[in-house]
Structures are given as C-alpha cells and as structure tokens.
PDB file of N, CA and C in Angstrom:
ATOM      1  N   UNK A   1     -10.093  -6.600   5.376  1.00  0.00           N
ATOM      2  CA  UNK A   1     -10.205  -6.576   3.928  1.00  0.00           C
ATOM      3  C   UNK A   1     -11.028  -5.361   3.521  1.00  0.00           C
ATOM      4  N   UNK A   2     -11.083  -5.204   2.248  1.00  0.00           N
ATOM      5  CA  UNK A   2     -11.385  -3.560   1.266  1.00  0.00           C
ATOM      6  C   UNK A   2     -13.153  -4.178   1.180  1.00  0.00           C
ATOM      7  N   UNK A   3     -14.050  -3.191   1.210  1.00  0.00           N
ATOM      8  CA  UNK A   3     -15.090  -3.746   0.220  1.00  0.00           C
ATOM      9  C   UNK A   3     -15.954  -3.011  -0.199  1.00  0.00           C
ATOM     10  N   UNK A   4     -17.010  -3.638  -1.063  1.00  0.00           N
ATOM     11  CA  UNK A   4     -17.049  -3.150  -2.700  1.00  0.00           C
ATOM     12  C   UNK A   4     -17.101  -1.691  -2.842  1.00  0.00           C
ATOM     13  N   UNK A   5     -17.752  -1.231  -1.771  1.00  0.00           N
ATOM     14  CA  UNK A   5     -17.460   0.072  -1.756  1.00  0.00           C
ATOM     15  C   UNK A   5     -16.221   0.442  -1.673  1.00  0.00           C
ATOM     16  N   UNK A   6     -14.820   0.436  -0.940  1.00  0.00           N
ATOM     17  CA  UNK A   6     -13.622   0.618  -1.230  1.00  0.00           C
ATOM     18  C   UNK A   6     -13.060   0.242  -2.762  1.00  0.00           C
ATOM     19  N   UNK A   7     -13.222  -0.704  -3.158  1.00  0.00           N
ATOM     20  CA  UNK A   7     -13.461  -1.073  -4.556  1.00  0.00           C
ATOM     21  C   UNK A   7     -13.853  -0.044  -5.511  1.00  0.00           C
ATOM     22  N   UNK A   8     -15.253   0.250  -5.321  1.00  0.00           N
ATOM     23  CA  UNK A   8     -15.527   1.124  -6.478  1.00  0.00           C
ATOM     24  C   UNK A   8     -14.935   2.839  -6.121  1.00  0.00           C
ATOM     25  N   UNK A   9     -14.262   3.107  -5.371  1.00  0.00           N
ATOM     26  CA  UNK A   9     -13.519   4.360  -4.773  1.00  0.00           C
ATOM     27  C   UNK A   9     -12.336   4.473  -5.732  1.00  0.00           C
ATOM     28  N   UNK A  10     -11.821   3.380  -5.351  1.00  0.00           N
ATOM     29  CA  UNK A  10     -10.312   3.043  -6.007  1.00  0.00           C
ATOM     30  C   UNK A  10     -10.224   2.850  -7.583  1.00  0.00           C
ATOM     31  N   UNK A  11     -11.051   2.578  -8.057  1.00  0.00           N
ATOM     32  CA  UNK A  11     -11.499   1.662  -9.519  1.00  0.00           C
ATOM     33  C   UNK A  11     -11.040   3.048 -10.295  1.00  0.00           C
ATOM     34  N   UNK A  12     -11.435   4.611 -10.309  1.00  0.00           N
ATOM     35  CA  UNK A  12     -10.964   5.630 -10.591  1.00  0.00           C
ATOM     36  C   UNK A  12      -9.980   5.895 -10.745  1.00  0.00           C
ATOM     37  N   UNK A  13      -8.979   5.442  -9.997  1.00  0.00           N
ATOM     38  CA  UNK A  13      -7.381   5.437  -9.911  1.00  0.00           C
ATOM     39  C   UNK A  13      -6.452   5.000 -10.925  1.00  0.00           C
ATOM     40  N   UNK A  14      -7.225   4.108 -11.949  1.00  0.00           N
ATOM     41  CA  UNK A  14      -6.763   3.363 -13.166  1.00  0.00           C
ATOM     42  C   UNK A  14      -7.530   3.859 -14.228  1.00  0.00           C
ATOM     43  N   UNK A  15      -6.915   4.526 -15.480  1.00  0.00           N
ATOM     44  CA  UNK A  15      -6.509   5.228 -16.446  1.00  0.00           C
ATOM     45  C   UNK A  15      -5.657   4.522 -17.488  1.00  0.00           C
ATOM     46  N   UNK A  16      -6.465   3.498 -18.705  1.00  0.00           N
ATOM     47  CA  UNK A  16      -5.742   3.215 -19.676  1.00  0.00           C
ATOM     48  C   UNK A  16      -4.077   2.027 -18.755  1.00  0.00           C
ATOM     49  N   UNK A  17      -4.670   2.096 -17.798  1.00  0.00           N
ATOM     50  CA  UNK A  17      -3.739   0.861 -17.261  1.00  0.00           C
ATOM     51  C   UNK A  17      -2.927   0.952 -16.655  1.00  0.00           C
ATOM     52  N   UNK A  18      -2.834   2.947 -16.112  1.00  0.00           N
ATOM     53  CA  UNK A  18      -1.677   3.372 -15.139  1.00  0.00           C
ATOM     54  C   UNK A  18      -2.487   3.674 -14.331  1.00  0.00           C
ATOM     55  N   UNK A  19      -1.675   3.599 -12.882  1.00  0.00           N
ATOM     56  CA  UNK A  19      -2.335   4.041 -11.842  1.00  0.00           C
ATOM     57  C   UNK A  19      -2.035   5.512 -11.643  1.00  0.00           C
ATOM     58  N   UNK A  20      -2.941   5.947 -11.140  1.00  0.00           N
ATOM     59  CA  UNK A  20      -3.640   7.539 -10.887  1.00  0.00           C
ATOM     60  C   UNK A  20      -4.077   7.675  -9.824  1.00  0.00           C
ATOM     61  N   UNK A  21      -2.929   7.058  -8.488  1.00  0.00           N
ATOM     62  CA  UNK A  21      -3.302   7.672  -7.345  1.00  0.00           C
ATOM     63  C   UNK A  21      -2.700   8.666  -6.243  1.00  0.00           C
ATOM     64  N   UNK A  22      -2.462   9.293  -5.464  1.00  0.00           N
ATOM     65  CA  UNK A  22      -2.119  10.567  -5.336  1.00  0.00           C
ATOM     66  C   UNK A  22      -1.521  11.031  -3.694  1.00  0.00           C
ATOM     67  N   UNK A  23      -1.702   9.466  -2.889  1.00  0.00           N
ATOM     68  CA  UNK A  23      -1.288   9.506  -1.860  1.00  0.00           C
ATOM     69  C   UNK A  23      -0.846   8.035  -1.745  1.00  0.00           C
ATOM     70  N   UNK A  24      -0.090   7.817  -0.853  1.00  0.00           N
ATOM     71  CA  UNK A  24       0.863   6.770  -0.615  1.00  0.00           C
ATOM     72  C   UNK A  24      -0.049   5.158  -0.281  1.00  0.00           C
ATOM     73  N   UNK A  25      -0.953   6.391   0.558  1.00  0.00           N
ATOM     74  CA  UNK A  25      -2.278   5.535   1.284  1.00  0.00           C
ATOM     75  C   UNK A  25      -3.180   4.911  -0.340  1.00  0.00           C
ATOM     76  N   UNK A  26      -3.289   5.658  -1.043  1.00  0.00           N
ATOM     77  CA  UNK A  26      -4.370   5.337  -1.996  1.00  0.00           C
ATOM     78  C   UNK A  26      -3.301   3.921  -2.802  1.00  0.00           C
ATOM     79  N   UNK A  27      -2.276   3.913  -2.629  1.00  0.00           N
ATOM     80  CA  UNK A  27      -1.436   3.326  -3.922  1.00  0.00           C
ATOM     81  C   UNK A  27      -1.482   2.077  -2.766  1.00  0.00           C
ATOM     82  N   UNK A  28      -1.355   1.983  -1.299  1.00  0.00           N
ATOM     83  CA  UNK A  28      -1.304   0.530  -0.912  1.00  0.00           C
ATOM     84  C   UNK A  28      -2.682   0.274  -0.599  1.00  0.00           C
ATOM     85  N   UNK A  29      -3.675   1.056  -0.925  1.00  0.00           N
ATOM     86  CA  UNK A  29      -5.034   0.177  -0.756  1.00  0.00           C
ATOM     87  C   UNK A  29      -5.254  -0.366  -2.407  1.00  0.00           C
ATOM     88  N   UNK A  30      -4.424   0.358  -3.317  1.00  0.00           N
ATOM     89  CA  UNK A  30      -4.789  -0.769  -4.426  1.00  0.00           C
ATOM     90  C   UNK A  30      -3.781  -2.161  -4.657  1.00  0.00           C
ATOM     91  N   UNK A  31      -2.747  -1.682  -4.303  1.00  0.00           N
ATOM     92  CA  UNK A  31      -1.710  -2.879  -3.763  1.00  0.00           C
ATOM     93  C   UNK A  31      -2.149  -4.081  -3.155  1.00  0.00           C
ATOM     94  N   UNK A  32      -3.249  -3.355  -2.088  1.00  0.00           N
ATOM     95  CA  UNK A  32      -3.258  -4.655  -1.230  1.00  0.00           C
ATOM     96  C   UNK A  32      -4.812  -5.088  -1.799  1.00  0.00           C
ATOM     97  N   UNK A  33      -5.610  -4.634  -2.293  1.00  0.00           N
ATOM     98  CA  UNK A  33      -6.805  -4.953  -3.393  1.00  0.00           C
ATOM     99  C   UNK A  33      -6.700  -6.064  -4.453  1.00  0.00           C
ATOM    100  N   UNK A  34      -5.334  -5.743  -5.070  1.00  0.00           N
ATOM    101  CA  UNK A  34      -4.921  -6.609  -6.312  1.00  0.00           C
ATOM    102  C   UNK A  34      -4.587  -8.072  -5.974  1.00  0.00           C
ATOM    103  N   UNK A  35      -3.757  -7.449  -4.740  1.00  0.00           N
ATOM    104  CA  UNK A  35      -3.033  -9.047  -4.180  1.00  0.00           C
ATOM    105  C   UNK A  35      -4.122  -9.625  -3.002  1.00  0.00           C
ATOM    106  N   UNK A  36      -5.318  -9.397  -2.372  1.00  0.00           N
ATOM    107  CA  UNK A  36      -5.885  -9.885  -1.669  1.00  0.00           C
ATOM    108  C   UNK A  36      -5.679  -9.829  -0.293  1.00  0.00           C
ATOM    109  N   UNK A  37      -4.896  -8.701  -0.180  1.00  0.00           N
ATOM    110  CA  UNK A  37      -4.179  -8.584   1.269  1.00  0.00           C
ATOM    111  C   UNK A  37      -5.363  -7.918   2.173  1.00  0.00           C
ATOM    112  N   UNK A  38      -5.069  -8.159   3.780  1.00  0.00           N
ATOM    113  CA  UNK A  38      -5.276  -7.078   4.652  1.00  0.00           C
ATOM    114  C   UNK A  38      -4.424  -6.239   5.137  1.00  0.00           C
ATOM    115  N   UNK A  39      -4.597  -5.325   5.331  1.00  0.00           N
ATOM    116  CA  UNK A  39      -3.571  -4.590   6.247  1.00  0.00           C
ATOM    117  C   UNK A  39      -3.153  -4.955   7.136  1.00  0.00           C
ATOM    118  N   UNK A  40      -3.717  -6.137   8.035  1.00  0.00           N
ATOM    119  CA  UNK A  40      -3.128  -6.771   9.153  1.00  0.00           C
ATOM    120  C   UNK A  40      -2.270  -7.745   8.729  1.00  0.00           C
ATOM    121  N   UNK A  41      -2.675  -8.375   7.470  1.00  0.00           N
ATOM    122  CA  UNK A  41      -1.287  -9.795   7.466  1.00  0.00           C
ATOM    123  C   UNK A  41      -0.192  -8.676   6.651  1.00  0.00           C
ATOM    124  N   UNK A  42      -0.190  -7.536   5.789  1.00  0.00           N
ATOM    125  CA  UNK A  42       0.665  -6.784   5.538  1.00  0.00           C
ATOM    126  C   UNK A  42       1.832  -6.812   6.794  1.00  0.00           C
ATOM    127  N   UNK A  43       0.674  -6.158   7.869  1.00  0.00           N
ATOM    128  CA  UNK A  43       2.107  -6.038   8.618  1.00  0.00           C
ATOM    129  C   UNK A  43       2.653  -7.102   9.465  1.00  0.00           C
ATOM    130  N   UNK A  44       1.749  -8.426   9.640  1.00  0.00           N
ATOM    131  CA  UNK A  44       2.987  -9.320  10.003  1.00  0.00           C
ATOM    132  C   UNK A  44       3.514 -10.186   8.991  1.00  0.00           C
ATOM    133  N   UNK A  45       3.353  -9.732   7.701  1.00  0.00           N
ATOM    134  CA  UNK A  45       4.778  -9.917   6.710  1.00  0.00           C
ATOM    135  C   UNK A  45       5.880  -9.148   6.785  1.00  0.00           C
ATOM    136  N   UNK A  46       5.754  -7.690   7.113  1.00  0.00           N
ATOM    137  CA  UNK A  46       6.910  -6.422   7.596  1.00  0.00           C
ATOM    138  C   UNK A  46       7.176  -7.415   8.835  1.00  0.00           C
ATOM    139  N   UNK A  47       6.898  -7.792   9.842  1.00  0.00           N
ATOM    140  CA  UNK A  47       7.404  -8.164  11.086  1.00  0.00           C
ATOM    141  C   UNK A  47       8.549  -8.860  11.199  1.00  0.00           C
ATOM    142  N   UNK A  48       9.674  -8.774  11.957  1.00  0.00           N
ATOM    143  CA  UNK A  48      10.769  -9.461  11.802  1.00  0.00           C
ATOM    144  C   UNK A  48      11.134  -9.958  13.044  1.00  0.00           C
ATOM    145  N   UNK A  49      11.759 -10.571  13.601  1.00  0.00           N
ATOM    146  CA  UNK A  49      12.443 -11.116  15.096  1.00  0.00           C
ATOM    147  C   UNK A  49      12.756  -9.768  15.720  1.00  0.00           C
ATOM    148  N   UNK A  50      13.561  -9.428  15.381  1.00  0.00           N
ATOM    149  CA  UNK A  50      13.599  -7.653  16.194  1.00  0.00           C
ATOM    150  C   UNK A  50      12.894  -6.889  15.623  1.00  0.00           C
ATOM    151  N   UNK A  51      11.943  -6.471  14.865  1.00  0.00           N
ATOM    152  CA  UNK A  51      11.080  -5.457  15.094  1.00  0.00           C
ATOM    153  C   UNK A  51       9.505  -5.804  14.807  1.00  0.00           C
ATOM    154  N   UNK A  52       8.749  -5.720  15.709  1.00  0.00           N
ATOM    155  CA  UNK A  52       7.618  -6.031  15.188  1.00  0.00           C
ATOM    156  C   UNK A  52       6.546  -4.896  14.477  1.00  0.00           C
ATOM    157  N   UNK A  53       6.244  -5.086  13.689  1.00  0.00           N
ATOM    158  CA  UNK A  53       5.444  -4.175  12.934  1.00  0.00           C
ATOM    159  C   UNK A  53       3.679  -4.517  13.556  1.00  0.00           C
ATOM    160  N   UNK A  54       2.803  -3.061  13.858  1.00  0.00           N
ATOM    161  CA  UNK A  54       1.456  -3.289  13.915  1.00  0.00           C
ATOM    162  C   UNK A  54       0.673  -2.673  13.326  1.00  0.00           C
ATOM    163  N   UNK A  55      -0.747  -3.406  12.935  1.00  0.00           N
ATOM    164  CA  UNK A  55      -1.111  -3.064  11.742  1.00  0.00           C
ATOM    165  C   UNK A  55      -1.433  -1.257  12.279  1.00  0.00           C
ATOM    166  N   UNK A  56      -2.028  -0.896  13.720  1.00  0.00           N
ATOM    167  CA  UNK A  56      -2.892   0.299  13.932  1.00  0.00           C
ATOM    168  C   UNK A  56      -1.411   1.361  13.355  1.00  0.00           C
ATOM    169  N   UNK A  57       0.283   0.835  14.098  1.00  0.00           N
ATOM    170  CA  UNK A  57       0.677   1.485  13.777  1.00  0.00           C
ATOM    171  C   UNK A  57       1.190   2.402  12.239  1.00  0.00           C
ATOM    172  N   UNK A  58       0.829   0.838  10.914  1.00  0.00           N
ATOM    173  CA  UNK A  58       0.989   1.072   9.837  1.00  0.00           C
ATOM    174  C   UNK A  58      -0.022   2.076   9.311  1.00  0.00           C
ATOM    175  N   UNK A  59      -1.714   1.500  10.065  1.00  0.00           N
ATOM    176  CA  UNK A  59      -2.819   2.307   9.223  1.00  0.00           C
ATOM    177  C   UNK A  59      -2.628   3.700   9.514  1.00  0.00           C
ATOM    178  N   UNK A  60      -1.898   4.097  11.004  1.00  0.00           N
ATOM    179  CA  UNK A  60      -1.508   5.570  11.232  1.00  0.00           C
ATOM    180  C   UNK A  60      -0.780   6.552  10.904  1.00  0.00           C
ATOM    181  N   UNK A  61       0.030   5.412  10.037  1.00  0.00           N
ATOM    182  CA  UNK A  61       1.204   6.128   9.337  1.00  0.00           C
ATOM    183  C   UNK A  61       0.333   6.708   7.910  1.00  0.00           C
ATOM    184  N   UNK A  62       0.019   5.534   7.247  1.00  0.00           N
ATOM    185  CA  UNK A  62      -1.038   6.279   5.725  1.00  0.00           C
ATOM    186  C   UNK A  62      -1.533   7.087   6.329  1.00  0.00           C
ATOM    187  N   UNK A  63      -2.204   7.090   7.440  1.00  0.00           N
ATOM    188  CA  UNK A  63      -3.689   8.261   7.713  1.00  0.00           C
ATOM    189  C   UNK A  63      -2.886   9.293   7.899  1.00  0.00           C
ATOM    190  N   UNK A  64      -1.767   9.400   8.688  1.00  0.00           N
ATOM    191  CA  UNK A  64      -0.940  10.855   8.798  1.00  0.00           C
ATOM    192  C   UNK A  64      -0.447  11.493   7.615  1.00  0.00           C
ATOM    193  N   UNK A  65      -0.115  10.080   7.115  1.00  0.00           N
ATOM    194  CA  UNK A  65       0.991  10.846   5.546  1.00  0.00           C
ATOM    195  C   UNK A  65       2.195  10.523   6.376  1.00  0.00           C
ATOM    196  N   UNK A  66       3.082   9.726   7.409  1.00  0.00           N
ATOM    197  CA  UNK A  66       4.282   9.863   8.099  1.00  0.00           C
ATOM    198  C   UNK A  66       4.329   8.698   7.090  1.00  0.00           C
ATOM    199  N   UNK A  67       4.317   7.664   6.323  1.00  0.00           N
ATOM    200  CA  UNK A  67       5.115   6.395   5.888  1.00  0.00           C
ATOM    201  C   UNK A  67       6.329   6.861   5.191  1.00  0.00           C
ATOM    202  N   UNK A  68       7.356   6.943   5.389  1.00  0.00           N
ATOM    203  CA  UNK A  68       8.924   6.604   4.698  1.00  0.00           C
ATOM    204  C   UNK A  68       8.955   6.399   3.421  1.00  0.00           C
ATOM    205  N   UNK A  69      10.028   6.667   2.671  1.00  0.00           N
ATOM    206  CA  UNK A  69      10.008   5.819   1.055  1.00  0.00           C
ATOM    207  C   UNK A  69      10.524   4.637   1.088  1.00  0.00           C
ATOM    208  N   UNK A  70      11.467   4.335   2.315  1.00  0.00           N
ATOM    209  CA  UNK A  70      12.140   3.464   2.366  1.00  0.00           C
ATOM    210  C   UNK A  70      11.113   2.116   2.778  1.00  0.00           C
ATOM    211  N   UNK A  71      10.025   2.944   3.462  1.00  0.00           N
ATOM    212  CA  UNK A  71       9.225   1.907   4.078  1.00  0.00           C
ATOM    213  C   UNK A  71       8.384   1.552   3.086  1.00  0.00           C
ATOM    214  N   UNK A  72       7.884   2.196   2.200  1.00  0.00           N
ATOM    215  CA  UNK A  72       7.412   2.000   0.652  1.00  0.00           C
ATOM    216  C   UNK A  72       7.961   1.297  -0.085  1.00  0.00           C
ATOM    217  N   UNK A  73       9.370   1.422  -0.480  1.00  0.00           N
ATOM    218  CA  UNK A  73       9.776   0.111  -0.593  1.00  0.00           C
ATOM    219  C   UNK A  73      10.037  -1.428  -0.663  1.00  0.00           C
ATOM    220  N   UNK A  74      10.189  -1.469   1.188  1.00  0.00           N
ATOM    221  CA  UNK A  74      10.173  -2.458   1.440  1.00  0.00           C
ATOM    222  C   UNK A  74       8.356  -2.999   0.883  1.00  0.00           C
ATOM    223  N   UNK A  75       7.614  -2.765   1.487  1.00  0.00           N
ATOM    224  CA  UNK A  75       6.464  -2.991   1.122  1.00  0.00           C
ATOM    225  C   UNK A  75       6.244  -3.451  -0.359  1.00  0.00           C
ATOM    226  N   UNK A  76       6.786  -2.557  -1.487  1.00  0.00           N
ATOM    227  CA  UNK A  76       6.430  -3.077  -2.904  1.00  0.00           C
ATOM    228  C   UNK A  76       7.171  -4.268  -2.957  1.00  0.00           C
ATOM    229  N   UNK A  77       8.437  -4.312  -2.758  1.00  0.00           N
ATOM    230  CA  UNK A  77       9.330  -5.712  -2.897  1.00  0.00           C
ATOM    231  C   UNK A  77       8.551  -6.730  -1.750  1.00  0.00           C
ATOM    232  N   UNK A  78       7.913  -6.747  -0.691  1.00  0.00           N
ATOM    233  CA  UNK A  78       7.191  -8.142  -0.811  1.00  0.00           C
ATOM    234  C   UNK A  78       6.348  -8.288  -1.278  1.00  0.00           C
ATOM    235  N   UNK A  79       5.604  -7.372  -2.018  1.00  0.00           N
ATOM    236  CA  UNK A  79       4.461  -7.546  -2.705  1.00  0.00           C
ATOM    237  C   UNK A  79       4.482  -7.899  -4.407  1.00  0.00           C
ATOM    238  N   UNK A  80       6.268  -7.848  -4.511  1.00  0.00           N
ATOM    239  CA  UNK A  80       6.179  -8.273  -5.893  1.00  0.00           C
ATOM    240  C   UNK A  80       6.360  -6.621  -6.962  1.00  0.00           C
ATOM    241  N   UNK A  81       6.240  -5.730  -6.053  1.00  0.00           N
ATOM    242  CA  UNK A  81       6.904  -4.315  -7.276  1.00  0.00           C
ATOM    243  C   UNK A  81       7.746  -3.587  -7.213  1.00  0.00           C
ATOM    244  N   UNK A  82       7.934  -2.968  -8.205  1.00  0.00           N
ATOM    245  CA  UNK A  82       8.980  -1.920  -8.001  1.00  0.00           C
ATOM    246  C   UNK A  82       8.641  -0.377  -8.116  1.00  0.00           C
ATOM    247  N   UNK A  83       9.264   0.457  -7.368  1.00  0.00           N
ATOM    248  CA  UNK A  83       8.781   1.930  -7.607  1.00  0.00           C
ATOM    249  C   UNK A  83       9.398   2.552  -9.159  1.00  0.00           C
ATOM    250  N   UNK A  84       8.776   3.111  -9.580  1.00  0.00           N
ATOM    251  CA  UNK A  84       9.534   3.279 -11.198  1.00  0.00           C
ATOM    252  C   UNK A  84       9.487   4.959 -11.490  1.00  0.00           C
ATOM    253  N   UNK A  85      10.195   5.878 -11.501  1.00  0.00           N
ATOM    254  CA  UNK A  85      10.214   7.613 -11.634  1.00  0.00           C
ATOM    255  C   UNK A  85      10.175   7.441 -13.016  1.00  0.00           C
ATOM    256  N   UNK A  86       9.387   8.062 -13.702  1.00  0.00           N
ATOM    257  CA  UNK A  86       9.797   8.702 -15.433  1.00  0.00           C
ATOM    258  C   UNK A  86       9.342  10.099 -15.621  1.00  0.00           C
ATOM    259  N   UNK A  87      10.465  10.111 -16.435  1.00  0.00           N
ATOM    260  CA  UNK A  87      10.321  12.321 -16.726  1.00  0.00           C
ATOM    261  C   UNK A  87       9.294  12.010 -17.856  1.00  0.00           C
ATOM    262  N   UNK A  88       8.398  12.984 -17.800  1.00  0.00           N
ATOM    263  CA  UNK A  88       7.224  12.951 -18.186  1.00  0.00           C
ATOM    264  C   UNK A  88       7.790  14.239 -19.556  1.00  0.00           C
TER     265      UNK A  88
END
C-alpha cells in the first residue's frame, strides 16, 4: 500500500478535478490510491489460468516506462475506467 507521504506527492496531480499526471506510473499510483489497491493484489487480478502476472514484474514495467496501452487498458477496465483522448 501508498503512504501518506505517497499521498501527499500525488495530491498535486489533481487540478480543479482533472488529473495532471504525466507518466503512466503516476496515473496507476493514483488509480490504485482511490480504489485502495496494492500493487500486488493489482496483479493477481491481471492473473489468468494461462498467464500469470507478478507484481515485481508489473512495478518494472512503470519504473522502465515498458507498460503497453493495451496493458493500460486492461488495467482501467478492472478498475472501473476508461481512457478518454480530447483535442484540447
């Protein structure tokens, strides 16, 4: 789990009620902040009968910058969101 110090890091990121964060990594530590998650039950919710997902391998992916969009995805839809593009 995040704490309060991760908390007050992130708290910056929200702007009038949009998020304002700037890496993939920053947007699922508030993801998983809101909903109460760890990064470890994250990934054995990704886990499936044929593929197992682990958390070191997920946290390595944010820390690199390697996570997928597709894998972004999946992630918002069990968490309940959707990715949304608008021309500014």
């Amino acid at each position: 789990m995040f704490t309060s110090k991760t908390l007050t890091k992130c708290a910056y990121y929200f702007y009038n009620g949009r998020m304002k964060a700037k890496s993939a990594r920053e947007v699922l530590k508030i993801l998983l902040m809101q909903n109460k998650l760890s990064l470890s039950k994250l990934a054995r919710m990704l886990s499936t009968d044929e593929k197992k997902v682990y958390q070191q391998t997920l946290s390595a992916k944010l820390i690199n910058g390697t996570l997928k969009y597709d894998e972004m995805v999946k992630i918002c839809e069990l968490l309940g969101y959707e990715i949304d593009f608008k021309k500014l």
